[in-house]
C-alpha atoms as a PDB file:
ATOM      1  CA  UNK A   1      84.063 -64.917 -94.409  1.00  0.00           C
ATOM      2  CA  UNK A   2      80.211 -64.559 -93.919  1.00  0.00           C
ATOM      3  CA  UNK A   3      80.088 -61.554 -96.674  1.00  0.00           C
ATOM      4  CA  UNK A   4      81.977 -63.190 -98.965  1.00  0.00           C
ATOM      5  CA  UNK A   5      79.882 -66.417 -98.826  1.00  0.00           C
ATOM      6  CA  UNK A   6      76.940 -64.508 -99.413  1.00  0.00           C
ATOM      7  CA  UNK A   7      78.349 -62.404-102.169  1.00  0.00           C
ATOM      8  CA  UNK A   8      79.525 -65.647-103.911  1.00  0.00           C
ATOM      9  CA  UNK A   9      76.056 -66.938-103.422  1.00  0.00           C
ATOM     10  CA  UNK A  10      74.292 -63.702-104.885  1.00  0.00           C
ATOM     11  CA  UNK A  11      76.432 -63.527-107.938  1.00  0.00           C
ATOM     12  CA  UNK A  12      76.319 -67.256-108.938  1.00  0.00           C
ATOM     13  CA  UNK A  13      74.296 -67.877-111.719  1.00  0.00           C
ATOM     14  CA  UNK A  14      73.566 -71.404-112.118  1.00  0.00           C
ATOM     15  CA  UNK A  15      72.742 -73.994-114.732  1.00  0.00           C
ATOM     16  CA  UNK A  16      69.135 -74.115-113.633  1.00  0.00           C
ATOM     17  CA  UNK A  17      68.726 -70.407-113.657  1.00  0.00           C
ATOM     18  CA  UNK A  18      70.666 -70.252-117.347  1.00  0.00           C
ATOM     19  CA  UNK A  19      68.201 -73.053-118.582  1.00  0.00           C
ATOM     20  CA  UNK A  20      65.038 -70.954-117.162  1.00  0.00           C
ATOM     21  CA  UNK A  21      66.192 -67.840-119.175  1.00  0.00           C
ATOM     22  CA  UNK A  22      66.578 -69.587-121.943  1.00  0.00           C
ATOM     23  CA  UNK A  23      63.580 -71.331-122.024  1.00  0.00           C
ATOM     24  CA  UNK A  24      61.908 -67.686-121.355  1.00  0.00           C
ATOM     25  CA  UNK A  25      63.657 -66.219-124.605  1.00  0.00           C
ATOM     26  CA  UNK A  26      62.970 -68.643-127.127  1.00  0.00           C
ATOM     27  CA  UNK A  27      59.352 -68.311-125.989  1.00  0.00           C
ATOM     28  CA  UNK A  28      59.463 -64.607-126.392  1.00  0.00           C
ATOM     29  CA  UNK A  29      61.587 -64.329-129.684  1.00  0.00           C
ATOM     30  CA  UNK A  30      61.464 -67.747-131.305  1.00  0.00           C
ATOM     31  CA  UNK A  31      58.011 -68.678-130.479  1.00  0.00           C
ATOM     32  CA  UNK A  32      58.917 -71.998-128.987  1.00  0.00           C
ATOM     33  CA  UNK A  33      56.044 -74.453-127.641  1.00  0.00           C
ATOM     34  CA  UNK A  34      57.059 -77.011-125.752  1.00  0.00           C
ATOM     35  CA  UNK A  35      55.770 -78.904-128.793  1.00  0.00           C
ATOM     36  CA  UNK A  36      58.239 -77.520-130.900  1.00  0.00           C
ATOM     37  CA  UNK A  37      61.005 -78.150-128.120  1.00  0.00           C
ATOM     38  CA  UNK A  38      59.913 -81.428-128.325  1.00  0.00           C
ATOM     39  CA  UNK A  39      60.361 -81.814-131.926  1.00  0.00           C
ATOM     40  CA  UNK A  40      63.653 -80.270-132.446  1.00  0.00           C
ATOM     41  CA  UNK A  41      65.311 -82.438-129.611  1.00  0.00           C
ATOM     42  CA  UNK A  42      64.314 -85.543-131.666  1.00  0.00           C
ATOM     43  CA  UNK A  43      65.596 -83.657-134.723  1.00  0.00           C
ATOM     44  CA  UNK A  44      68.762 -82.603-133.166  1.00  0.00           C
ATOM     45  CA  UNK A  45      69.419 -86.191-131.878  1.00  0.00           C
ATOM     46  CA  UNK A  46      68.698 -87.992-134.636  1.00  0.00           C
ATOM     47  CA  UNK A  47      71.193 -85.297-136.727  1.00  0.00           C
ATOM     48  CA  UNK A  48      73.623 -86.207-133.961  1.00  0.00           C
ATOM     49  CA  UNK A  49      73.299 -89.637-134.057  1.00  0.00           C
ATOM     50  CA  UNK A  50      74.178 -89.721-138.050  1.00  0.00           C
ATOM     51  CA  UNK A  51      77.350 -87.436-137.413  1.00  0.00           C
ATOM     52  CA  UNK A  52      78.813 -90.007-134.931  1.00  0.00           C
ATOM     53  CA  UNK A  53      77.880 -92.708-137.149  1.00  0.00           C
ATOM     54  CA  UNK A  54      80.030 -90.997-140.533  1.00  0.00           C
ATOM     55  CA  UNK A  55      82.914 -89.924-137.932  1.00  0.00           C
ATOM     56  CA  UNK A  56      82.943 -93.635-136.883  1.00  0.00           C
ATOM     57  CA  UNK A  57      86.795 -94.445-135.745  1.00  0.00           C
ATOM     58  CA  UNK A  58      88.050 -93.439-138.285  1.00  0.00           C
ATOM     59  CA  UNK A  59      88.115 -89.297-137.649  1.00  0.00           C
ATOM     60  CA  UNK A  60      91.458 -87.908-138.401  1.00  0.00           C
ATOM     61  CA  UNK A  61      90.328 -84.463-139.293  1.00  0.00           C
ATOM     62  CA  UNK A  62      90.245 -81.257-136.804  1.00  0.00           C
ATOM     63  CA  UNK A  63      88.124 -81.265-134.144  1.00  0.00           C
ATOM     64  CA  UNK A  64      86.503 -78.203-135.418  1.00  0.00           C
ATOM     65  CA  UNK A  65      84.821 -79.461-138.307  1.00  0.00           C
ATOM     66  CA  UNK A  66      83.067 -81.630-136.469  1.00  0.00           C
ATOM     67  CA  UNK A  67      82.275 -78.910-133.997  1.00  0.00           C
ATOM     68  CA  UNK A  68      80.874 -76.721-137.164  1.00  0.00           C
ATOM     69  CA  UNK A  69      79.081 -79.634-138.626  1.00  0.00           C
ATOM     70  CA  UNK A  70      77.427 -80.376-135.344  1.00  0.00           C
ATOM     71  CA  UNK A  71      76.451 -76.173-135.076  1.00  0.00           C
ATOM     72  CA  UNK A  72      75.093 -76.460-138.346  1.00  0.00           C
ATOM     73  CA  UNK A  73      73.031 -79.509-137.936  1.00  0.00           C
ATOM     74  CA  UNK A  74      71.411 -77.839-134.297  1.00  0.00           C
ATOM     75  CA  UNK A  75      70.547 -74.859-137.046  1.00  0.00           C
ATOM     76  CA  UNK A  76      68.822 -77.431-139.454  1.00  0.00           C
ATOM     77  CA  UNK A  77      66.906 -79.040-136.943  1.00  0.00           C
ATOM     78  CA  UNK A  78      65.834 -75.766-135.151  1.00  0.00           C
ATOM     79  CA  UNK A  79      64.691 -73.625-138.821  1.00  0.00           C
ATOM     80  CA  UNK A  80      62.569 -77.453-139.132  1.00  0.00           C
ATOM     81  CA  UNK A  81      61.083 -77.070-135.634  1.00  0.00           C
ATOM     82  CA  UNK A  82      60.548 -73.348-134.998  1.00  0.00           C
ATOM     83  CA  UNK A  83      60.313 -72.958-138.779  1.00  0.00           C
ATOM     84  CA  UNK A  84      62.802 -70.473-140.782  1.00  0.00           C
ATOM     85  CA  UNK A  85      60.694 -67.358-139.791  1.00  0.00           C
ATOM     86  CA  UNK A  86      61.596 -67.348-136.169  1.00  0.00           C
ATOM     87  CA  UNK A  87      65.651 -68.924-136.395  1.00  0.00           C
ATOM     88  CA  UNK A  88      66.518 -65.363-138.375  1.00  0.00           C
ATOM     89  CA  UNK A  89      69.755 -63.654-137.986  1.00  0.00           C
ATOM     90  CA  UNK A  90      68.510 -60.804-135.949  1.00  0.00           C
ATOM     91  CA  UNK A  91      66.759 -62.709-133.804  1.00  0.00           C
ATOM     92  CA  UNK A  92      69.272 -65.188-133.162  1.00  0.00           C
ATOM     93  CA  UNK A  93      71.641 -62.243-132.253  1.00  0.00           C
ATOM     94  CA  UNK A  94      68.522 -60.458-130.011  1.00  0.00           C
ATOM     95  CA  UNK A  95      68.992 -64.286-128.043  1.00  0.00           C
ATOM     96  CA  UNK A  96      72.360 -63.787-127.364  1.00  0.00           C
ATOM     97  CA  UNK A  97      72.286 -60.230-126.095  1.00  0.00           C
ATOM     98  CA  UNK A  98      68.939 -60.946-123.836  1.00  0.00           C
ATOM     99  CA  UNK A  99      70.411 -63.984-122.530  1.00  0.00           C
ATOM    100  CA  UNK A 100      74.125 -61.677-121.523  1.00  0.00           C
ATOM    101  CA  UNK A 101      71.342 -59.358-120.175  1.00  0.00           C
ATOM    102  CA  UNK A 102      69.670 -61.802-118.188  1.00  0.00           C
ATOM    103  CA  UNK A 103      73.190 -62.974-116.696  1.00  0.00           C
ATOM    104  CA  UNK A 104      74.533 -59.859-115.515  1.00  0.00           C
ATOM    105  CA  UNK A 105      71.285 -59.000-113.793  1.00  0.00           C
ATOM    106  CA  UNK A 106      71.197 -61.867-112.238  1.00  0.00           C
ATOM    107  CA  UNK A 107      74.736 -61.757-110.696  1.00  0.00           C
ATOM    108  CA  UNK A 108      74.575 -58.051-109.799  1.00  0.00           C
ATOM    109  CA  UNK A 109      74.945 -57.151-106.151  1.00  0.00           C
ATOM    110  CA  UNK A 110      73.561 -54.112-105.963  1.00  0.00           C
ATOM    111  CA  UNK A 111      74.610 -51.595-103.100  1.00  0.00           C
ATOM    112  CA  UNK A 112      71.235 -52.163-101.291  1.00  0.00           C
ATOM    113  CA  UNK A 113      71.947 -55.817-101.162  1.00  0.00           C
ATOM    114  CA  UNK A 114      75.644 -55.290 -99.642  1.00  0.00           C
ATOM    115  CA  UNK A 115      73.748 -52.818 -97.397  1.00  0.00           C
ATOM    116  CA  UNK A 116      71.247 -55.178 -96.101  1.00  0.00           C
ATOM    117  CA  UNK A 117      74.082 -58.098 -95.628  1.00  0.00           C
ATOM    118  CA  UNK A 118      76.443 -56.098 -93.511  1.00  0.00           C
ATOM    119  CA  UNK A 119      73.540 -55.028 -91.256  1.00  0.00           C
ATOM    120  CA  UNK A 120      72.407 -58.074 -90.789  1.00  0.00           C
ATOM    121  CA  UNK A 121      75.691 -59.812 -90.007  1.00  0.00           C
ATOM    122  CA  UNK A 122      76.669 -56.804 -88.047  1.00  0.00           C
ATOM    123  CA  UNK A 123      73.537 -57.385 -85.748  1.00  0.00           C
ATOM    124  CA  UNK A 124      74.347 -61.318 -85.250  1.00  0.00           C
ATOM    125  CA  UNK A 125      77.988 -61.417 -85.215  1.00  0.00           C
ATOM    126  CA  UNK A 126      79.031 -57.673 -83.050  1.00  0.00           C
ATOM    127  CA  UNK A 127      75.569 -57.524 -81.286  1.00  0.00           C
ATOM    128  CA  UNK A 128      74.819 -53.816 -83.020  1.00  0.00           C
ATOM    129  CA  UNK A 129      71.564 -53.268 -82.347  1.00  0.00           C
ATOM    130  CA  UNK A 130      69.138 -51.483 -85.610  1.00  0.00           C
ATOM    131  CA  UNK A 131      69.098 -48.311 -83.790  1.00  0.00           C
ATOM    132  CA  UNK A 132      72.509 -48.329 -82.795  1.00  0.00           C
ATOM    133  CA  UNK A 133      72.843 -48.976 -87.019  1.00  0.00           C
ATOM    134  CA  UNK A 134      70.454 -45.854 -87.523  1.00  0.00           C
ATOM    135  CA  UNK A 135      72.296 -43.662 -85.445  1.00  0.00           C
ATOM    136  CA  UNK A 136      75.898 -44.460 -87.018  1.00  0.00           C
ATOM    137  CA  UNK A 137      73.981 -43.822 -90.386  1.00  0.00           C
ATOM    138  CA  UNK A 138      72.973 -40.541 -89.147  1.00  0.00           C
ATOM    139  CA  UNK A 139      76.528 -39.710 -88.011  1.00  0.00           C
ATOM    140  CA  UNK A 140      78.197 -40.591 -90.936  1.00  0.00           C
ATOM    141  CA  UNK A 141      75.958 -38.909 -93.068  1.00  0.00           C
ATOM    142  CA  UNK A 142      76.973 -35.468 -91.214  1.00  0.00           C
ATOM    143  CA  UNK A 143      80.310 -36.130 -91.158  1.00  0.00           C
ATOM    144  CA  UNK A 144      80.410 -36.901 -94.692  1.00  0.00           C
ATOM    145  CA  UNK A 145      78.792 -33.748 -95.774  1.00  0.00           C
ATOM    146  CA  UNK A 146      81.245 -31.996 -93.284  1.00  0.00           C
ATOM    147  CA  UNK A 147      83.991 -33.156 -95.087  1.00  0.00           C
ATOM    148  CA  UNK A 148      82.845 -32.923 -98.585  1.00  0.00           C
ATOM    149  CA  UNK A 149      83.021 -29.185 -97.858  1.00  0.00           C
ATOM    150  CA  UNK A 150      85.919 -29.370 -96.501  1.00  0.00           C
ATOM    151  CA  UNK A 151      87.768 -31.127 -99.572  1.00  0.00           C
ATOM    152  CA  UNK A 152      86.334 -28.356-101.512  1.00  0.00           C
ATOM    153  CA  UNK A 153      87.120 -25.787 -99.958  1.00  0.00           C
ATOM    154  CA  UNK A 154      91.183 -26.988 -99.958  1.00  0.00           C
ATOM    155  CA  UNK A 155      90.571 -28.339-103.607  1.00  0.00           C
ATOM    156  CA  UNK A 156      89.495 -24.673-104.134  1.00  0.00           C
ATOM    157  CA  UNK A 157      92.301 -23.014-102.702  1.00  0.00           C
ATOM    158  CA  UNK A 158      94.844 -25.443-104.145  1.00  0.00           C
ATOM    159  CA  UNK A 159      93.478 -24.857-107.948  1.00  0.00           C
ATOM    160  CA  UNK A 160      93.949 -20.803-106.651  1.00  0.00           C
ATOM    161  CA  UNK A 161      97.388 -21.095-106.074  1.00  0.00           C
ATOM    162  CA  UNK A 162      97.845 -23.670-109.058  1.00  0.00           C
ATOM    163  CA  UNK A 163      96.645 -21.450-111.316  1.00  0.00           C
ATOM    164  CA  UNK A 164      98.208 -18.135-109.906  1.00  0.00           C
ATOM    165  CA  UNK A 165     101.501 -20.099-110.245  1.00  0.00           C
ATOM    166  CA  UNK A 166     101.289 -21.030-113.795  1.00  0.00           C
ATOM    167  CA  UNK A 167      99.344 -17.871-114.736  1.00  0.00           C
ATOM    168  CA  UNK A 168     100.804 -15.068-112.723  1.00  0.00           C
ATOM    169  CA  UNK A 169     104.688 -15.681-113.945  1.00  0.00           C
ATOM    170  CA  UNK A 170     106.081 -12.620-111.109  1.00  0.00           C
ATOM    171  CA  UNK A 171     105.353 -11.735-107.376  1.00  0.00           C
ATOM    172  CA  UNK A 172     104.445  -8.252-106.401  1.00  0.00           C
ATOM    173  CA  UNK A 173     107.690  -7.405-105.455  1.00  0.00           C
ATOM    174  CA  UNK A 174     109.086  -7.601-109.022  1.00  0.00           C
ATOM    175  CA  UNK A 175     106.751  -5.811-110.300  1.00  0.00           C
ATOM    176  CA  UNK A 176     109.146  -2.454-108.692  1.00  0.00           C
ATOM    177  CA  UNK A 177     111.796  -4.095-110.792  1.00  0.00           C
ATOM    178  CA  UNK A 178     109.983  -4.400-113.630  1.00  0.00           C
ATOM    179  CA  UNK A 179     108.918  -0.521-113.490  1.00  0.00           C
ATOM    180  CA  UNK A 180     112.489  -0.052-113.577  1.00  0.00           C
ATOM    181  CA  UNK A 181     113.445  -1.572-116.219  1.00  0.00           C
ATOM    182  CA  UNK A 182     110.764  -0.565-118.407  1.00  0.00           C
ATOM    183  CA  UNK A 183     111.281   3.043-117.622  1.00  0.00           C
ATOM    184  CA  UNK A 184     115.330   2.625-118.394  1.00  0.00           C
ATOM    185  CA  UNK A 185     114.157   1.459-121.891  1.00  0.00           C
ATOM    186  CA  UNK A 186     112.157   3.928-122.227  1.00  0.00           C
ATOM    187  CA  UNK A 187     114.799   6.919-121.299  1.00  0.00           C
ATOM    188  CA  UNK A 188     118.149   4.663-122.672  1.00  0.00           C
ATOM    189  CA  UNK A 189     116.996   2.157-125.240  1.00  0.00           C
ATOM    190  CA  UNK A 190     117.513  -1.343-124.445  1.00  0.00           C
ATOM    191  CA  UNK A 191     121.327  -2.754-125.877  1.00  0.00           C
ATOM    192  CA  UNK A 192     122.079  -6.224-126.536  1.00  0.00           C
ATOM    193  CA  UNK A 193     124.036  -6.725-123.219  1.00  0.00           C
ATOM    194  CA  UNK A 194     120.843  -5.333-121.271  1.00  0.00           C
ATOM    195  CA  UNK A 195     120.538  -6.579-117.826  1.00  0.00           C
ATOM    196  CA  UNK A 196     119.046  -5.856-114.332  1.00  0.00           C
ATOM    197  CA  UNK A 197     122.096  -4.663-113.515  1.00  0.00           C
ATOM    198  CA  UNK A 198     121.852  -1.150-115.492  1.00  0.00           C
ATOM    199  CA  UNK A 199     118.204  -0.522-114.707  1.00  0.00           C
ATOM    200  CA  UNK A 200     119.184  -1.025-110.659  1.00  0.00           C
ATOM    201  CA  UNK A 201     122.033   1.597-111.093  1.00  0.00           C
ATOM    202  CA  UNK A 202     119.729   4.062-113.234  1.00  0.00           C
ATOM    203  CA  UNK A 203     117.393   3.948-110.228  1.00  0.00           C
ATOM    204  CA  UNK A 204     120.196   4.172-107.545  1.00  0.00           C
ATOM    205  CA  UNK A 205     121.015   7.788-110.281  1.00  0.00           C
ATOM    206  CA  UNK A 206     117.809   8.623-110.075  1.00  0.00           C
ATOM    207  CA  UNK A 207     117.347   9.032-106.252  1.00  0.00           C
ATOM    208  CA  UNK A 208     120.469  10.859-105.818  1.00  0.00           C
ATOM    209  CA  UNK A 209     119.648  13.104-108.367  1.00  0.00           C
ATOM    210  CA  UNK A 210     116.078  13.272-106.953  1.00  0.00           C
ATOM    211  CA  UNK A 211     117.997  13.729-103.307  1.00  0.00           C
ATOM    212  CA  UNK A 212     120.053  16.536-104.454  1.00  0.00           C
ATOM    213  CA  UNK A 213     117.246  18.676-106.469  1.00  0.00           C
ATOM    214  CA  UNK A 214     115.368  18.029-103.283  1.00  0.00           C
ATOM    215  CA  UNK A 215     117.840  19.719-101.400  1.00  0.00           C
ATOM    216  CA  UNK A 216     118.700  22.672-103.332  1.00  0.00           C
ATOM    217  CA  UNK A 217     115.399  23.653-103.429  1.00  0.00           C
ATOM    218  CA  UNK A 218     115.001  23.148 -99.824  1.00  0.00           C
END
């Protein structure tokens, strides 16, 4: 429960934080002063003020013109206070992707921070003392190696016999049946009712006949 409180915690990037980045990146890419800040919030407001006014009660259109009117009147009012120059396209777009940047940054727990949280809730929750943490690090690390060459050395001998399988079509022992049939093609010509069953009974003729010249020279 601990860990996950303090990974929530890590990874929670608040309003306060989004308003400091922000306020960073319009420094660095729109120039803003706090001058100028102060100028385009009384812009913006007083653009704001004169939408509500024309929408009065009497709005029956989409919500999403006013929604686009509003965008385009926070444009207006920041081209008139951090002038036309620095409120361009690419820079507007550079904004956005520094200010995703800054986000995921910020709410990145790296593996050194899990790390660091484990041992120190392992120390005040189980009692593990830092060298007792040093010495399971040290274990680990062995066994981990151990078994790394392990899993390759099976992962070696399974690809082996993977590709011997799908490669290698015949055992040894047909290869003696294959010298068979390959020499009763070459002595008899192969018919279209050729099977293993001719080339076994040539060879079965062949060591009789090799049995009896034997023998009679004998």
């Amino acid at each position: 429960m601990r860990l996950d409180r303090a990974r929530q915690a890590a990874t929670i990037w608040s309003d306060a934080d989004r308003q400091r980045a922000i306020e960073r990146l319009e420094r660095e890419i729109h120039q803003v002063t706090p001058a100028k800040r102060k100028l385009f919030n009384k812009l913006f407001q007083h653009h704001e003020r004169q939408l509500l006014q024309e929408v009065g009660t009497k709005a029956t259109g989409p919500r999403s013109i006013f929604v686009k009117k509003l965008a385009q009147m926070k444009t207006d009012a920041e081209e008139q206070a951090y002038g036309a120059a620095n409120m361009t396209t690419d820079k507007r777009v550079q904004f956005q992707v520094c200010l995703f940047d800054a986000e995921i940054e910020a709410t990145t727990w790296s593996i050194a921070d899990m790390d660091r949280v484990v041992n120190q809730l392992e120390r005040e929750i189980y009692g593990i003392t830092s060298k007792d943490q040093m010495r399971f690090t040290k274990e680990f690390s062995i066994r981990l190696v151990e078994f790394e060459a392990w899993w390759q050395a099976i992962s070696i001998q399974e690809l082996r016999k993977t590709i011997e399988q799908r490669v290698i079509h015949f055992g040894y022992p047909k290869m003696h049946l294959v010298s068979h049939i390959s020499e009763s093609i070459r002595r008899m010509g192969s018919g279209d009712n050729f099977t293993t069953d001719i080339s076994e009974r040539l060879h079965i003729g062949n060591v009789k006949e090799a049995y009896r010249s034997t023998n009679k020279v004998n």
